[in-house]
PDB file of N, CA and C in Angstrom:
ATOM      1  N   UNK A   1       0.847  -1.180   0.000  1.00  0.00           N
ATOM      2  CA  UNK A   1       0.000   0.000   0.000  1.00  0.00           C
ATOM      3  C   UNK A   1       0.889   1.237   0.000  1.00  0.00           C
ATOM      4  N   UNK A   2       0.078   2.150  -0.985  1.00  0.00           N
ATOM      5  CA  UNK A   2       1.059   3.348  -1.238  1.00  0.00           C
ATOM      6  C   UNK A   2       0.524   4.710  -0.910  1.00  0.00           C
ATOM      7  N   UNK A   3      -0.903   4.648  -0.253  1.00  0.00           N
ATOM      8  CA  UNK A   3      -0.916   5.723  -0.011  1.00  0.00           C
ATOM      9  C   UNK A   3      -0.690   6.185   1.389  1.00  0.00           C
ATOM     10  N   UNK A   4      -0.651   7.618   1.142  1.00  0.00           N
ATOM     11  CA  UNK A   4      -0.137   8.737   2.603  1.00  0.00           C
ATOM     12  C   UNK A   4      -1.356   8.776   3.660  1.00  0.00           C
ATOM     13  N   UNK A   5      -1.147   8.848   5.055  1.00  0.00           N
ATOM     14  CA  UNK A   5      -2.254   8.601   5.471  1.00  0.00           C
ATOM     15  C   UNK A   5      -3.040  10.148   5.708  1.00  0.00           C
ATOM     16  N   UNK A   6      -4.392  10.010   6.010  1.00  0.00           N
ATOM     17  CA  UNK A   6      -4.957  11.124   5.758  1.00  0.00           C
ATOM     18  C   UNK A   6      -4.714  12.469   6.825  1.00  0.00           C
ATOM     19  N   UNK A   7      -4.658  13.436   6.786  1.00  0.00           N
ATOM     20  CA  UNK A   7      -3.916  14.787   7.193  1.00  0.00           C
ATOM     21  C   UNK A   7      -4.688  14.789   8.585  1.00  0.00           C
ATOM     22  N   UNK A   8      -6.158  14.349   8.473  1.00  0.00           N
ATOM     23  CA  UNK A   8      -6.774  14.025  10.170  1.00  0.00           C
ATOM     24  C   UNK A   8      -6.346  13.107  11.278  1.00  0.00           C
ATOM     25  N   UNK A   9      -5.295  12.090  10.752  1.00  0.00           N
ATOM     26  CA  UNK A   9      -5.036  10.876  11.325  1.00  0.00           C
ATOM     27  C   UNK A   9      -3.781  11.484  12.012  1.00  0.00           C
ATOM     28  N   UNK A  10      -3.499  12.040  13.217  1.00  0.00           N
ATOM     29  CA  UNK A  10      -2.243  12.472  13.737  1.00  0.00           C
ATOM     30  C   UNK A  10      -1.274  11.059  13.982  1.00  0.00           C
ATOM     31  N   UNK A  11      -0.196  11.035  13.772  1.00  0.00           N
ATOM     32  CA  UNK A  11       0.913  10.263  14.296  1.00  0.00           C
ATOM     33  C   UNK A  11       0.956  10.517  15.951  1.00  0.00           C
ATOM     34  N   UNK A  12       1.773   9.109  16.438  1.00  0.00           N
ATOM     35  CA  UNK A  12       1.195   8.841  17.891  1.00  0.00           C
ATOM     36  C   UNK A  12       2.521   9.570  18.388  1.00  0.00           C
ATOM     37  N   UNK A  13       2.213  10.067  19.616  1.00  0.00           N
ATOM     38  CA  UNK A  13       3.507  10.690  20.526  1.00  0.00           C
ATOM     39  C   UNK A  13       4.157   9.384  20.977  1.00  0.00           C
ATOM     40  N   UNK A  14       3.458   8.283  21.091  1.00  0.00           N
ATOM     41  CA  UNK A  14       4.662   7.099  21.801  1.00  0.00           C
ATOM     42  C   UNK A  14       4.554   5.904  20.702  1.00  0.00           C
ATOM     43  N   UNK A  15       5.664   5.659  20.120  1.00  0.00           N
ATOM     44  CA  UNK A  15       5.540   4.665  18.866  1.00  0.00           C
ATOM     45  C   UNK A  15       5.224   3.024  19.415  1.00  0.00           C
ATOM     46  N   UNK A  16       4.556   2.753  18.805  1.00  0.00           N
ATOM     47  CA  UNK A  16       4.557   0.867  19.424  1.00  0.00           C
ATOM     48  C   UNK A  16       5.939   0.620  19.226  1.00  0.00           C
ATOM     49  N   UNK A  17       6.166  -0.474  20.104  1.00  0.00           N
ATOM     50  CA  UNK A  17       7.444  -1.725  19.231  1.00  0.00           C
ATOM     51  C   UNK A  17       6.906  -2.708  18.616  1.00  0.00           C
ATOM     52  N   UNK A  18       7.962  -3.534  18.398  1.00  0.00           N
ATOM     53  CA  UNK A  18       7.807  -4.198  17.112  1.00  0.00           C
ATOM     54  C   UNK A  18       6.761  -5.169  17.876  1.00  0.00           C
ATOM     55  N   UNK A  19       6.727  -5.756  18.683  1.00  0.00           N
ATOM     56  CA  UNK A  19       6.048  -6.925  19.681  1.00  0.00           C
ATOM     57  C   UNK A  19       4.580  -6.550  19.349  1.00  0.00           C
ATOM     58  N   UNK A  20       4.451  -4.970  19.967  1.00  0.00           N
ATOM     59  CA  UNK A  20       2.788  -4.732  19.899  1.00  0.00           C
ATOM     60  C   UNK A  20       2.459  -4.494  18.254  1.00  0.00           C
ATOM     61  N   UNK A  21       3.107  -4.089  17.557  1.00  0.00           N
ATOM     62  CA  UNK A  21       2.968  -4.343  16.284  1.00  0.00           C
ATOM     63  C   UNK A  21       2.217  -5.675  15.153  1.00  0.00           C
ATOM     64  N   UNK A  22       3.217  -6.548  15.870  1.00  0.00           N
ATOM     65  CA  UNK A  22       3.224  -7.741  15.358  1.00  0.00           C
ATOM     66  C   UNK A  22       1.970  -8.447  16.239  1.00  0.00           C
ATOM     67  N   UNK A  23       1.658  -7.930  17.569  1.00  0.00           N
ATOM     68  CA  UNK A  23       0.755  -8.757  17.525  1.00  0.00           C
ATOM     69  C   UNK A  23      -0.830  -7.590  17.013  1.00  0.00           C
ATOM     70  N   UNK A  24      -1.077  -6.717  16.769  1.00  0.00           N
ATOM     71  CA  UNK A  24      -2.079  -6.491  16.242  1.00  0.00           C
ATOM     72  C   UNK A  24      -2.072  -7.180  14.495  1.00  0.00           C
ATOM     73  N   UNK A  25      -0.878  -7.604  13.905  1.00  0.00           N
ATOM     74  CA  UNK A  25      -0.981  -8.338  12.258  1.00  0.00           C
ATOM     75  C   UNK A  25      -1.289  -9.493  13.001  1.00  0.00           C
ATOM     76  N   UNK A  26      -0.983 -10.236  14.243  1.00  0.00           N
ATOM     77  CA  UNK A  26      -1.386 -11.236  14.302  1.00  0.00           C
ATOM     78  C   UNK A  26      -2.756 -11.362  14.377  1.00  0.00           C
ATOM     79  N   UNK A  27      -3.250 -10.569  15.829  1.00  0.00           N
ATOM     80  CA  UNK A  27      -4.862 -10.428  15.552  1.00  0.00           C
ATOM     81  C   UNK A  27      -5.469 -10.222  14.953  1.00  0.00           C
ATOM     82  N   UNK A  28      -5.278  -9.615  13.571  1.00  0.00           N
ATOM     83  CA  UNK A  28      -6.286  -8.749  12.328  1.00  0.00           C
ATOM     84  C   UNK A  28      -5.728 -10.396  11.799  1.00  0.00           C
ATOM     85  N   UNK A  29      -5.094 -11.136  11.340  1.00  0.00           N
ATOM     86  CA  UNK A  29      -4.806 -12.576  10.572  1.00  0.00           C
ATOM     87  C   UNK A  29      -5.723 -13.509  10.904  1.00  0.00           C
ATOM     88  N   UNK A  30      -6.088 -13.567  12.805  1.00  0.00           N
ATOM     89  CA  UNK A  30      -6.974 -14.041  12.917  1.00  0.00           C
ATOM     90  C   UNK A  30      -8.131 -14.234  12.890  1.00  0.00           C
ATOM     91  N   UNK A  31      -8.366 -12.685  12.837  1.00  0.00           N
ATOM     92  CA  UNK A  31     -10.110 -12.563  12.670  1.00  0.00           C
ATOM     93  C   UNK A  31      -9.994 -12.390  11.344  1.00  0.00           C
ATOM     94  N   UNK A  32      -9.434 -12.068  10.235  1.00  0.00           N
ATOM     95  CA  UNK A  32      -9.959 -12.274   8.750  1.00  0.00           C
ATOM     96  C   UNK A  32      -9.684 -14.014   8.018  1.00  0.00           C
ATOM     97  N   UNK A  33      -9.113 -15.055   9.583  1.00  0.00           N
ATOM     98  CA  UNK A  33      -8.716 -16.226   8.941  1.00  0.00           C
ATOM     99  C   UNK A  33      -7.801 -16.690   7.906  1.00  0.00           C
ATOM    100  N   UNK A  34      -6.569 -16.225   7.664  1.00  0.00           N
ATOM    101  CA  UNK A  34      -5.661 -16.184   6.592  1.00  0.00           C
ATOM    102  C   UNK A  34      -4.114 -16.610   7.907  1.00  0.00           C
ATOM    103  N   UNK A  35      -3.103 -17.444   7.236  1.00  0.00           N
ATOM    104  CA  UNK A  35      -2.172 -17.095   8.091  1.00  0.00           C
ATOM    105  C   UNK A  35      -0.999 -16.828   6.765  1.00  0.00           C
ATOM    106  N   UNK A  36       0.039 -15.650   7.416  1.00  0.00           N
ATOM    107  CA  UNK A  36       1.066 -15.061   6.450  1.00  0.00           C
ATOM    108  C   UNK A  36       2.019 -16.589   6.404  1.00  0.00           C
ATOM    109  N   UNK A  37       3.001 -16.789   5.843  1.00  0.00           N
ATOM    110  CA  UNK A  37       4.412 -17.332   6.051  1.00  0.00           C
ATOM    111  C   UNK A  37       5.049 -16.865   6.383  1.00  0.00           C
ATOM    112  N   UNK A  38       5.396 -15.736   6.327  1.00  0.00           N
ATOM    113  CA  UNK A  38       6.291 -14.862   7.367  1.00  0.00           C
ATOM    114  C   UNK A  38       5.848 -13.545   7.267  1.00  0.00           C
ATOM    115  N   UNK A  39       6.305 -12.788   8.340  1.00  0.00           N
ATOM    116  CA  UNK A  39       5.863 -11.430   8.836  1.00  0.00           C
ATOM    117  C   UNK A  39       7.192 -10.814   8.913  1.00  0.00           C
ATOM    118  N   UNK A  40       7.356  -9.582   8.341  1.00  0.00           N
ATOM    119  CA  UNK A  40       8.596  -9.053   8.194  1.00  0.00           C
ATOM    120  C   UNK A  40       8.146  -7.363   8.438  1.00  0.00           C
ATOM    121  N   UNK A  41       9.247  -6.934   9.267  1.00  0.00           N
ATOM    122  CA  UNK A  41       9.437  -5.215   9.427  1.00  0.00           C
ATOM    123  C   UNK A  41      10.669  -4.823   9.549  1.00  0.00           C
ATOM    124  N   UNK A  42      10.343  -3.834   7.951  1.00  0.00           N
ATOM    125  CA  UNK A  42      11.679  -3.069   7.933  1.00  0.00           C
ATOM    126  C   UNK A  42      11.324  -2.053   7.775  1.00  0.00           C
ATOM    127  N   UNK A  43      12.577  -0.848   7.100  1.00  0.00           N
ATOM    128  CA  UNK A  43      12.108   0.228   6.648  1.00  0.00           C
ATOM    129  C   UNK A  43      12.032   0.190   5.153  1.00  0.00           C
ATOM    130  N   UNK A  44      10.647   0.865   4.807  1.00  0.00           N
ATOM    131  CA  UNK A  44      10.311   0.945   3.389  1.00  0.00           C
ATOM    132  C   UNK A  44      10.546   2.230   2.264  1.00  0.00           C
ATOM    133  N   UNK A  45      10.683   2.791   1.783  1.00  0.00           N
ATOM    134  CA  UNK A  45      11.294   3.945   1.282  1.00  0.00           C
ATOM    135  C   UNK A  45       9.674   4.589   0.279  1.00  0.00           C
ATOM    136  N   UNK A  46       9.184   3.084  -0.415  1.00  0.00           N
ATOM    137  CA  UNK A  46       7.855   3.420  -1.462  1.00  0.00           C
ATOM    138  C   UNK A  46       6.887   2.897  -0.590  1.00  0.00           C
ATOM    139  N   UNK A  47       6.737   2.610   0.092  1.00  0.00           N
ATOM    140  CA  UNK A  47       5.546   1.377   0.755  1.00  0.00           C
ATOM    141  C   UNK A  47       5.207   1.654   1.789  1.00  0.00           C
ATOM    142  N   UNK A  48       3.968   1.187   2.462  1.00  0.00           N
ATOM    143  CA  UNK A  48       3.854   0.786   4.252  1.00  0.00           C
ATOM    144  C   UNK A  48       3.898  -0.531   3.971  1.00  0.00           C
ATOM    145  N   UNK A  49       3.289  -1.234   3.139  1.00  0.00           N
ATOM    146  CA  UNK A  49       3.611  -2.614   3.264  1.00  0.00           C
ATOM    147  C   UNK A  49       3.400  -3.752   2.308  1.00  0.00           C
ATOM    148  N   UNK A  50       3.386  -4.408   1.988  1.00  0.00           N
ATOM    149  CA  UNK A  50       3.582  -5.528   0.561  1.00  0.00           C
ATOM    150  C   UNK A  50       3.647  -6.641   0.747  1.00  0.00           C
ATOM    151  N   UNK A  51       2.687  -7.537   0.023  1.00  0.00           N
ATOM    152  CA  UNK A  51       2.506  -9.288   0.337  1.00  0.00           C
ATOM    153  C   UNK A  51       3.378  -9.705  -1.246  1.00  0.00           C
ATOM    154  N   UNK A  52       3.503 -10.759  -0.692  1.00  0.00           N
ATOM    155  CA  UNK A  52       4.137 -11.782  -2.191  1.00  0.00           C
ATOM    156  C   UNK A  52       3.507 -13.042  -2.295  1.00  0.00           C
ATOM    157  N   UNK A  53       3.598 -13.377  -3.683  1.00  0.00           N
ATOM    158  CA  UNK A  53       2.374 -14.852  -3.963  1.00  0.00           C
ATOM    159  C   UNK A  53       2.824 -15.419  -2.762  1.00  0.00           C
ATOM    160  N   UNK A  54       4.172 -15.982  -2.282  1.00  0.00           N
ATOM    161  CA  UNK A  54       4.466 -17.133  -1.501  1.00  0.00           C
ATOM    162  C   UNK A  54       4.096 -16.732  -0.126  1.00  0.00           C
ATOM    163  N   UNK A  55       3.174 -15.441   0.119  1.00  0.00           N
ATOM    164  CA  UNK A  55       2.310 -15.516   1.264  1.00  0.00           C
ATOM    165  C   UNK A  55       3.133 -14.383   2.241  1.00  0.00           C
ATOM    166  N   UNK A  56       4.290 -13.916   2.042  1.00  0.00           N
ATOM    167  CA  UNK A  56       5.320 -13.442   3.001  1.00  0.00           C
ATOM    168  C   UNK A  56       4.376 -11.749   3.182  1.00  0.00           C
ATOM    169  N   UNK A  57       4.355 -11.334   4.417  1.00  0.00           N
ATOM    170  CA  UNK A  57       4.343  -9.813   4.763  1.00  0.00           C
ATOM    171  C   UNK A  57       5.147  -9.073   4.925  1.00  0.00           C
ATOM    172  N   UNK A  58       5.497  -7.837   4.422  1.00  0.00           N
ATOM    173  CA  UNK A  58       6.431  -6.800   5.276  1.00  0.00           C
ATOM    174  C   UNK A  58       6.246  -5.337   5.425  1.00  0.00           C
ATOM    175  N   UNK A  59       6.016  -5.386   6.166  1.00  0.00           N
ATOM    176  CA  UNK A  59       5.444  -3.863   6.627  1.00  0.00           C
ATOM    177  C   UNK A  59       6.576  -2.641   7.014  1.00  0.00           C
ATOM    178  N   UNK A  60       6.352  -1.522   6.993  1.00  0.00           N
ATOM    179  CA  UNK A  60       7.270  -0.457   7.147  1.00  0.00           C
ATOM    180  C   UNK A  60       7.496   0.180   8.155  1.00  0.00           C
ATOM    181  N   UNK A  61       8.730   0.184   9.034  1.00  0.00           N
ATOM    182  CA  UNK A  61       8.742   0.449  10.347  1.00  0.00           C
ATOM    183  C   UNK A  61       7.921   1.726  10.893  1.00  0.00           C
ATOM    184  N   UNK A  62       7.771   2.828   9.489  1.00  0.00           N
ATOM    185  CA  UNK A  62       7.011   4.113  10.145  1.00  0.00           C
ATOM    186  C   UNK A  62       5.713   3.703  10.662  1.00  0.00           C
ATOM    187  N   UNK A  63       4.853   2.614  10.385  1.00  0.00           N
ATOM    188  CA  UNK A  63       4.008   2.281  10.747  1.00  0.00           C
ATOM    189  C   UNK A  63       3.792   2.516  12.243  1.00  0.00           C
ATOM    190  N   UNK A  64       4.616   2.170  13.033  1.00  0.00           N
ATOM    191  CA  UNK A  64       4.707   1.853  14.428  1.00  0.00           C
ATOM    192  C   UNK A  64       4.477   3.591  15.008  1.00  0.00           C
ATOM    193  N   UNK A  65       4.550   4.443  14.113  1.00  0.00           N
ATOM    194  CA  UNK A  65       4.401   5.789  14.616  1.00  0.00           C
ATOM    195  C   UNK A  65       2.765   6.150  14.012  1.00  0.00           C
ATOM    196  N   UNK A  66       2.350   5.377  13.461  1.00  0.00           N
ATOM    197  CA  UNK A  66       0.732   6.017  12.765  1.00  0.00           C
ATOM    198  C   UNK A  66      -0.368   5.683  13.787  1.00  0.00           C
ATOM    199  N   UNK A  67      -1.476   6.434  13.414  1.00  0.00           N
ATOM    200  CA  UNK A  67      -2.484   7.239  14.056  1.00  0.00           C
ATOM    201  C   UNK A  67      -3.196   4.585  13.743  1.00  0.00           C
ATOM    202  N   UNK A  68      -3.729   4.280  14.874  1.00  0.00           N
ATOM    203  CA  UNK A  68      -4.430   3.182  14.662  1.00  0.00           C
ATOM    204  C   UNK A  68      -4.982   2.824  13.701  1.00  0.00           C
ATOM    205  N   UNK A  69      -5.958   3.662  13.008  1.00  0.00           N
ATOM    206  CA  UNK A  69      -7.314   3.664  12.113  1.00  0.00           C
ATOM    207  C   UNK A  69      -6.200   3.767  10.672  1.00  0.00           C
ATOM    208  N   UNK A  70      -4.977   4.291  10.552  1.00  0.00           N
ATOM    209  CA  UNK A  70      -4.410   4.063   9.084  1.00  0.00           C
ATOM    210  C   UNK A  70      -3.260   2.438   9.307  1.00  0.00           C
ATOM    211  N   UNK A  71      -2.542   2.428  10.728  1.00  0.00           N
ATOM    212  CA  UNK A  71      -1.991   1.255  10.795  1.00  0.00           C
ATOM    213  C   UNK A  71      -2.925   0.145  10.543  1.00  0.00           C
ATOM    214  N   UNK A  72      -4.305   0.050  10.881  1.00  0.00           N
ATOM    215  CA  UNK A  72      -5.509  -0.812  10.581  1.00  0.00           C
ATOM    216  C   UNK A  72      -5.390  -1.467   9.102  1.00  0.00           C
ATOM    217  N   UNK A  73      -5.439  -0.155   8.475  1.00  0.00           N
ATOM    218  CA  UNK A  73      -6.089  -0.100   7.242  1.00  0.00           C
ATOM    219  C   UNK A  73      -4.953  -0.702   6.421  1.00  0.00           C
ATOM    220  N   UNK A  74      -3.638  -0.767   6.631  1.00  0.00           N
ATOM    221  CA  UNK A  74      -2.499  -0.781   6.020  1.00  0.00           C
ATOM    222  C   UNK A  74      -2.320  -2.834   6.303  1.00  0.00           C
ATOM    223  N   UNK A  75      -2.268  -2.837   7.617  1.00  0.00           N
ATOM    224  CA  UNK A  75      -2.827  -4.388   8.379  1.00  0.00           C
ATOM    225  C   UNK A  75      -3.942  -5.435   7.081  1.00  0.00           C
ATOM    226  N   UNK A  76      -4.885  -4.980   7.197  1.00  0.00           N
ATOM    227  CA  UNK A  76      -6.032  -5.565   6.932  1.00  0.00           C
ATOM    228  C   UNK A  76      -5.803  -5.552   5.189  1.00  0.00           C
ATOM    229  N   UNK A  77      -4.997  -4.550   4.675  1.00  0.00           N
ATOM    230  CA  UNK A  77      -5.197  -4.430   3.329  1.00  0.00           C
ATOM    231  C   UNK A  77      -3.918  -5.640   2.563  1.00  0.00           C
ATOM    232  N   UNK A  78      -2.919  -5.522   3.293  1.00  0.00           N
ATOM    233  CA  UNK A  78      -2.345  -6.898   3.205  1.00  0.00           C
ATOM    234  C   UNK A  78      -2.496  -8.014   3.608  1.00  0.00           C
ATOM    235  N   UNK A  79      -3.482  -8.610   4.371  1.00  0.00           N
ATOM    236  CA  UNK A  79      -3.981 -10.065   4.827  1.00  0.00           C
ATOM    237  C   UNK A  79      -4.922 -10.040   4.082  1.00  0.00           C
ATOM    238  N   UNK A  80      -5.679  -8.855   3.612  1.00  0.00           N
ATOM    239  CA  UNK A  80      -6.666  -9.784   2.366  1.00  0.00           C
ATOM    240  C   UNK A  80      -6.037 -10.019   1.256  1.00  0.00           C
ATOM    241  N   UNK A  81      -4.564 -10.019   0.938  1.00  0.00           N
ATOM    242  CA  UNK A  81      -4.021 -10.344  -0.613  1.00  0.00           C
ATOM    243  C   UNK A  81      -3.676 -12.017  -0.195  1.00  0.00           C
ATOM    244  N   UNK A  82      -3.594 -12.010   1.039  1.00  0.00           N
ATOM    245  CA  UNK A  82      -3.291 -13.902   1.393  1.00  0.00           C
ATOM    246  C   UNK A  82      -4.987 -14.337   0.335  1.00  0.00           C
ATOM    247  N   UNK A  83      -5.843 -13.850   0.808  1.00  0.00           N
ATOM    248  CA  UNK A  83      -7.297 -14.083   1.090  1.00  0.00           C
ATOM    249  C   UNK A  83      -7.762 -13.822  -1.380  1.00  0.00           C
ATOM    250  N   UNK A  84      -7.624 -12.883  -1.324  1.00  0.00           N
ATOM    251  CA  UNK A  84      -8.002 -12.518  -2.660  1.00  0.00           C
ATOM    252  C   UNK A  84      -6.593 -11.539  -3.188  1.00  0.00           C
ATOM    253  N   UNK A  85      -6.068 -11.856  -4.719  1.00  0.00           N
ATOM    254  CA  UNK A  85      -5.121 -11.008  -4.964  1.00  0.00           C
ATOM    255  C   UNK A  85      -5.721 -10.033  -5.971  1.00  0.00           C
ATOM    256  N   UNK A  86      -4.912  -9.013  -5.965  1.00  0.00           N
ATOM    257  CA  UNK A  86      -5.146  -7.732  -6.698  1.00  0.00           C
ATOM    258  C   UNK A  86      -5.921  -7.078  -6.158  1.00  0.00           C
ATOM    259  N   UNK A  87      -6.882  -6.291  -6.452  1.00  0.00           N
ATOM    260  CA  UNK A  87      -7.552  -5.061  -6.280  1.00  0.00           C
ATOM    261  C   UNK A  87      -8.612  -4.922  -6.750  1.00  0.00           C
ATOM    262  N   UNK A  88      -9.279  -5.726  -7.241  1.00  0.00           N
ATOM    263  CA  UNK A  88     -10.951  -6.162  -7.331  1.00  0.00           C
ATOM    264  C   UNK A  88     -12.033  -6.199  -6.438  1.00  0.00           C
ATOM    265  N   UNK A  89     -13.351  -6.079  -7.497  1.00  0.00           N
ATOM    266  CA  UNK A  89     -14.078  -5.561  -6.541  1.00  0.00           C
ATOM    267  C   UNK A  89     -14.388  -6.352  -4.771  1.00  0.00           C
ATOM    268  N   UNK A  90     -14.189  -7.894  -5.312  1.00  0.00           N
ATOM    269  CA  UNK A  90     -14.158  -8.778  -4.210  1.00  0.00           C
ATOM    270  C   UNK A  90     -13.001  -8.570  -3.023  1.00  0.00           C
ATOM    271  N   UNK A  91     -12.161  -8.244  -3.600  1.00  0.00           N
ATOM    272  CA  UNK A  91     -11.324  -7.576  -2.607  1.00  0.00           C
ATOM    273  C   UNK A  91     -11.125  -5.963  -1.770  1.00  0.00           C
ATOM    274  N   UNK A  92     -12.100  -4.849  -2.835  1.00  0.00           N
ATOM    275  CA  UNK A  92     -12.586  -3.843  -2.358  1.00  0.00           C
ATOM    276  C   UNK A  92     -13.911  -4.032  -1.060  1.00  0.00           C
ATOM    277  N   UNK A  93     -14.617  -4.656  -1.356  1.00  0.00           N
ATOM    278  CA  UNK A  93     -15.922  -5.034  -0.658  1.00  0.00           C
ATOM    279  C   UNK A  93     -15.554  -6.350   0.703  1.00  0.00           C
ATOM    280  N   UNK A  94     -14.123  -6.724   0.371  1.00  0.00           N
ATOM    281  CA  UNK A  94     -13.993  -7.475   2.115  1.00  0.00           C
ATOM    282  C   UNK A  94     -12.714  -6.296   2.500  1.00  0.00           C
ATOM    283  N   UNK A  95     -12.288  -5.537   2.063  1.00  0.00           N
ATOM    284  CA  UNK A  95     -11.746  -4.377   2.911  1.00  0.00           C
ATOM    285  C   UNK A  95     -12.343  -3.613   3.204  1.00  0.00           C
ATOM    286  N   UNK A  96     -14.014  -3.051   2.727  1.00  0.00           N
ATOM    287  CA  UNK A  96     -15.172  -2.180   3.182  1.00  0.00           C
ATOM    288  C   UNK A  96     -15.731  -3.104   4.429  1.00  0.00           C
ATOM    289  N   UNK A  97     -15.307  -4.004   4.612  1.00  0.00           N
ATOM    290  CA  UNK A  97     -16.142  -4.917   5.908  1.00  0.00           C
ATOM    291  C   UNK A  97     -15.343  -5.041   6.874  1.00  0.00           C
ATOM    292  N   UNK A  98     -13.764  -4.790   6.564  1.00  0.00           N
ATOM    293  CA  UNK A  98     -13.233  -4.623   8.065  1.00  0.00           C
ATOM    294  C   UNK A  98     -12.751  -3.579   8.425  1.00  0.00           C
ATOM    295  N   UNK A  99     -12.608  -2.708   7.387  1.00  0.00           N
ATOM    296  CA  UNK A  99     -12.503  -0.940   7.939  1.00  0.00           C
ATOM    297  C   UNK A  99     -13.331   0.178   7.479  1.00  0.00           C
ATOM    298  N   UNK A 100     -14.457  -0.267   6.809  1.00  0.00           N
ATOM    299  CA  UNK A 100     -15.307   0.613   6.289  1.00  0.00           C
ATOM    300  C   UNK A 100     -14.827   1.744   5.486  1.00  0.00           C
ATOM    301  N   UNK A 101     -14.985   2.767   5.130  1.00  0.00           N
ATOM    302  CA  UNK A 101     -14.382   3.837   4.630  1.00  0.00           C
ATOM    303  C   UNK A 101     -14.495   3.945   2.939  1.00  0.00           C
ATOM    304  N   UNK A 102     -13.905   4.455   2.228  1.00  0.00           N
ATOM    305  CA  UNK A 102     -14.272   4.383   0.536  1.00  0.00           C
ATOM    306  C   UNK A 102     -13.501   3.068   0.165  1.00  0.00           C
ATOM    307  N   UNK A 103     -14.058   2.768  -0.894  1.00  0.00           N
ATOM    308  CA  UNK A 103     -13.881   1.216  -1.609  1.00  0.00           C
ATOM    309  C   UNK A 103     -12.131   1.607  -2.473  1.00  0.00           C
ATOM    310  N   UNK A 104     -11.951   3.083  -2.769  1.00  0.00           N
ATOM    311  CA  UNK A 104     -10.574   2.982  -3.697  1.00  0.00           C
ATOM    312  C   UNK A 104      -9.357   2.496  -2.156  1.00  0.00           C
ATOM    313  N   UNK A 105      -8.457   1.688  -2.944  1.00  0.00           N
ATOM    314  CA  UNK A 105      -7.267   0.853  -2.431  1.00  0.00           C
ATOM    315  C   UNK A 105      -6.392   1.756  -3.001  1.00  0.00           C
ATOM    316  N   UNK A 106      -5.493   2.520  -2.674  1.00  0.00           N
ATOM    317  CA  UNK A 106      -4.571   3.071  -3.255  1.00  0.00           C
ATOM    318  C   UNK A 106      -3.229   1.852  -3.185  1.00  0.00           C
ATOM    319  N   UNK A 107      -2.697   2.082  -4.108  1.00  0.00           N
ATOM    320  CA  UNK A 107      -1.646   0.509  -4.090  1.00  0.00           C
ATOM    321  C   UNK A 107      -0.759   0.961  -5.274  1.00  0.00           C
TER     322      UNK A 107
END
């Protein structure tokens, strides 16, 4: 996912670590039922975060400084590519069901 998060969403004064991080991808994995092959955090330069066919996650360390409701959205938008790939409508309409908000995926 490539887009910036929105100008209302303030960045947090105390950043998660990687632990509480990893376990909110764990919990959003579980409730959408998908499991990654691996979970990876680094720093990303184009990205917050990016799946590959062979199932792998990696998310972008700035994450750990964003406002919940865009770390969510960034979460959930890569465990549904385990679930459905690309950016179709089937995959617009189960990312409108776990974060509501407009159907465009910026990617």
């Amino acid at each position: 996912m490539r887009a910036a998060p929105p100008p209302e969403l303030k960045p947090l004064e105390r950043p998660l670590d990687r632990a509480e991080f990893l376990a909110e991808v764990d919990a959003w994995a579980k409730r959408i039922g998908v499991r990654p092959t691996q979970v990876t955090v680094r720093p990303m330069k184009r990205k917050w975060g990016s799946c590959s066919t062979a199932g792998r996650l990696t998310f972008d360390t700035g994450l750990f400084r964003e406002h919940v409701e865009f770390r969510k959205r960034v979460i959930v938008e890569e465990l549904l590519h385990l679930r459905t790939p690309g950016h179709g409508k089937v995959f617009k309409a189960l990312l409108r069901s776990y974060v509501g908000g407009p159907s465009a995926a910026a990617e």
